[in-house]
C-alpha atoms as a PDB file:
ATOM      1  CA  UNK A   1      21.333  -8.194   7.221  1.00  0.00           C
ATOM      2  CA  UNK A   2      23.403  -5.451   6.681  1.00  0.00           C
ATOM      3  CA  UNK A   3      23.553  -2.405   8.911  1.00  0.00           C
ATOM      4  CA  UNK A   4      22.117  -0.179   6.358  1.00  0.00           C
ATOM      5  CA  UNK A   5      19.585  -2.395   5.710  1.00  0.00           C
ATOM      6  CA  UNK A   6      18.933  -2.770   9.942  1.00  0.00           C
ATOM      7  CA  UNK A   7      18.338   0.954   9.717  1.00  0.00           C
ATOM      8  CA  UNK A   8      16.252   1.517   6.503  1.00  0.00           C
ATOM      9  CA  UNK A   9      14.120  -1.052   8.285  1.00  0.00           C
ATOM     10  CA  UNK A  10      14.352   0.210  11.916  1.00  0.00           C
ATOM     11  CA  UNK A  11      13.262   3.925  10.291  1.00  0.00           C
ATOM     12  CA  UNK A  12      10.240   2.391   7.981  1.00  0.00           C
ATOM     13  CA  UNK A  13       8.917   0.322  11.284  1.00  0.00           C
ATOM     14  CA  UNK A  14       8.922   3.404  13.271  1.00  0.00           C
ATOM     15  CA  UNK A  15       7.502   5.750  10.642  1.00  0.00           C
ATOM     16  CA  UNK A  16       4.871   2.932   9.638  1.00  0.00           C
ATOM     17  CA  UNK A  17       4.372   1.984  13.432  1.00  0.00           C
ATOM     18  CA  UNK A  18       1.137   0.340  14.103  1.00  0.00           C
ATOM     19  CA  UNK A  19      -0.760   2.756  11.797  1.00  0.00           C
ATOM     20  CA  UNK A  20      -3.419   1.580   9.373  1.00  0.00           C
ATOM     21  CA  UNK A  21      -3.873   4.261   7.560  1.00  0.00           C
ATOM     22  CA  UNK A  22       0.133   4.526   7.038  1.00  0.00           C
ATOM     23  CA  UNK A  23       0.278   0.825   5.598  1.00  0.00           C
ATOM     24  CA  UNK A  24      -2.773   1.559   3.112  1.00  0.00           C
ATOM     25  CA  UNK A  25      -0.723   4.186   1.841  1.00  0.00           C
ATOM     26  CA  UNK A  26       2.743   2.534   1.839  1.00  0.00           C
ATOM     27  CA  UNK A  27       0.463  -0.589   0.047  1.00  0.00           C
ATOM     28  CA  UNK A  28      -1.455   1.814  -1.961  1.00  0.00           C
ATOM     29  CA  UNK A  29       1.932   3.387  -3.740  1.00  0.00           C
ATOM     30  CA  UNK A  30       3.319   0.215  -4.096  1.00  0.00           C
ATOM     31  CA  UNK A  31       0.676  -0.474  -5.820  1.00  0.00           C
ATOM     32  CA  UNK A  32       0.467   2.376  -8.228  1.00  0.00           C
ATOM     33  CA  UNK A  33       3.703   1.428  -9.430  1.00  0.00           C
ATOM     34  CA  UNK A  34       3.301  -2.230  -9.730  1.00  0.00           C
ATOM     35  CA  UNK A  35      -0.010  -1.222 -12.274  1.00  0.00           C
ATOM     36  CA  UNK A  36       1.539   1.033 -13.774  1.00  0.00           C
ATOM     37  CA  UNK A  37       4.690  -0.857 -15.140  1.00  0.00           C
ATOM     38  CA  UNK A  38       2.302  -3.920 -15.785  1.00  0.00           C
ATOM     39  CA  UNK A  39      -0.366  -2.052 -18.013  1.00  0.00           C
ATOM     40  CA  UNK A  40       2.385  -0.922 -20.174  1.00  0.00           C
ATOM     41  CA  UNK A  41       3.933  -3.959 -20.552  1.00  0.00           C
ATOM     42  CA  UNK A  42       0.662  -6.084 -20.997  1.00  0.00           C
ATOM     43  CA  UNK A  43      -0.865  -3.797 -22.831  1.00  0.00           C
ATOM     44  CA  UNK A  44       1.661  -1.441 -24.636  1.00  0.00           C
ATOM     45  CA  UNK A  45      -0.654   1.625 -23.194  1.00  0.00           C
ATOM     46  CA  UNK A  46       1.001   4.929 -23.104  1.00  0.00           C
ATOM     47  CA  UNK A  47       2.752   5.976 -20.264  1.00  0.00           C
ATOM     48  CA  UNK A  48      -0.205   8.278 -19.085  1.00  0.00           C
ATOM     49  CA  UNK A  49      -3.080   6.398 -19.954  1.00  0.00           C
ATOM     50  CA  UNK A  50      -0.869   3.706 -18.084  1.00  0.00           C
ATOM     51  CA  UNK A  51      -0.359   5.819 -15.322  1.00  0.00           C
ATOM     52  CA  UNK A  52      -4.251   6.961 -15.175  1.00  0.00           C
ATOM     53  CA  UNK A  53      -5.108   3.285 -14.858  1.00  0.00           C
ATOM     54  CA  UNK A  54      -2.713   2.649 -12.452  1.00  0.00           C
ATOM     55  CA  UNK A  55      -3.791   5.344  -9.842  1.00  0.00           C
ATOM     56  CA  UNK A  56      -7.604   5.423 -10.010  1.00  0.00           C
ATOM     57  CA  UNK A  57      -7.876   1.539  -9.386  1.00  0.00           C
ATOM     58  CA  UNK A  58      -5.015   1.201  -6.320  1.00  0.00           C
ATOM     59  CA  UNK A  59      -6.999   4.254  -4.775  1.00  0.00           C
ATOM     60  CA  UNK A  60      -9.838   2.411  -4.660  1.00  0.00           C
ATOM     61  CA  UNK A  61      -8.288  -0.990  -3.451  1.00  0.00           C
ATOM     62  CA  UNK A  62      -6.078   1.369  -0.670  1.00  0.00           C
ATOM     63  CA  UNK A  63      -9.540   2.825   0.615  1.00  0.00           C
ATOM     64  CA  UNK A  64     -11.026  -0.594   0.828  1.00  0.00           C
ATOM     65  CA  UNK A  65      -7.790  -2.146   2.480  1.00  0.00           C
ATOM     66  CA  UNK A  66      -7.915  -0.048   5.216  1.00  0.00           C
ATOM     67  CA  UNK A  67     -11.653  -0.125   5.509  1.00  0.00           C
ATOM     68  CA  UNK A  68     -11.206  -3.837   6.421  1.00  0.00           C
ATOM     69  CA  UNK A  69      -8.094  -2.970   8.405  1.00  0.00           C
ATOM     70  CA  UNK A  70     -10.306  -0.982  10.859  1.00  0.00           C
ATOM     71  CA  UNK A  71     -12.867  -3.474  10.887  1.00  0.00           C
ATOM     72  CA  UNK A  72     -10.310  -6.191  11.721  1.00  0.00           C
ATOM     73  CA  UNK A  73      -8.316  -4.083  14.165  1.00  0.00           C
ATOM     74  CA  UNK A  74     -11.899  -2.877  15.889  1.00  0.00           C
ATOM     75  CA  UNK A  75     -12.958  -6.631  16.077  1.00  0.00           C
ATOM     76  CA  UNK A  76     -10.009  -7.859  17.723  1.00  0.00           C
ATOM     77  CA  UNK A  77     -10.391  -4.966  20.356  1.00  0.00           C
ATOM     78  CA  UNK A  78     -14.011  -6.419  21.000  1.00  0.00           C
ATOM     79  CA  UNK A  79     -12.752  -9.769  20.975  1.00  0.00           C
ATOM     80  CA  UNK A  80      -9.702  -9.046  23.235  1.00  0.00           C
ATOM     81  CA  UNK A  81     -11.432  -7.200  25.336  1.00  0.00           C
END
């Protein structure tokens, strides 16, 4: 791995840390754009009805995501003690 690379990662881990609501969003925009290129491809949708589609559902999926983040990360506290 390059250094660059060593420090693009370094600055994302500590940004990111061990925050759930940080990964929902860094999943949730990654997301977005994944949609968004696929609807238009797939489906030949303009780029704003493409776009439309491609926020309103990864929203949804990001707040679910780090609803069962929390319930994970709250379970393993029980469980861990």
């Amino acid at each position: 791995m390059t250094e660059f690379r060593i420090g693009i990662f370094n600055l994302i881990k500590r940004l990111v840390g061990h925050s759930s609501l940080a990964r929902a969003g860094i999943y949730t925009v990654g997301h977005i754009v994944i949609a968004m290129i696929c609807n238009r491809l797939i489906t030949g949708a303009d780029l704003d009805l493409a776009a439309i589609d491609a926020i309103i559902e990864p929203l949804v999926n990001g707040l679910w995501f780090y609803t069962l983040d929390k319930i994970y990360t709250s379970s393993q506290k029980v469980k861990n003690g």
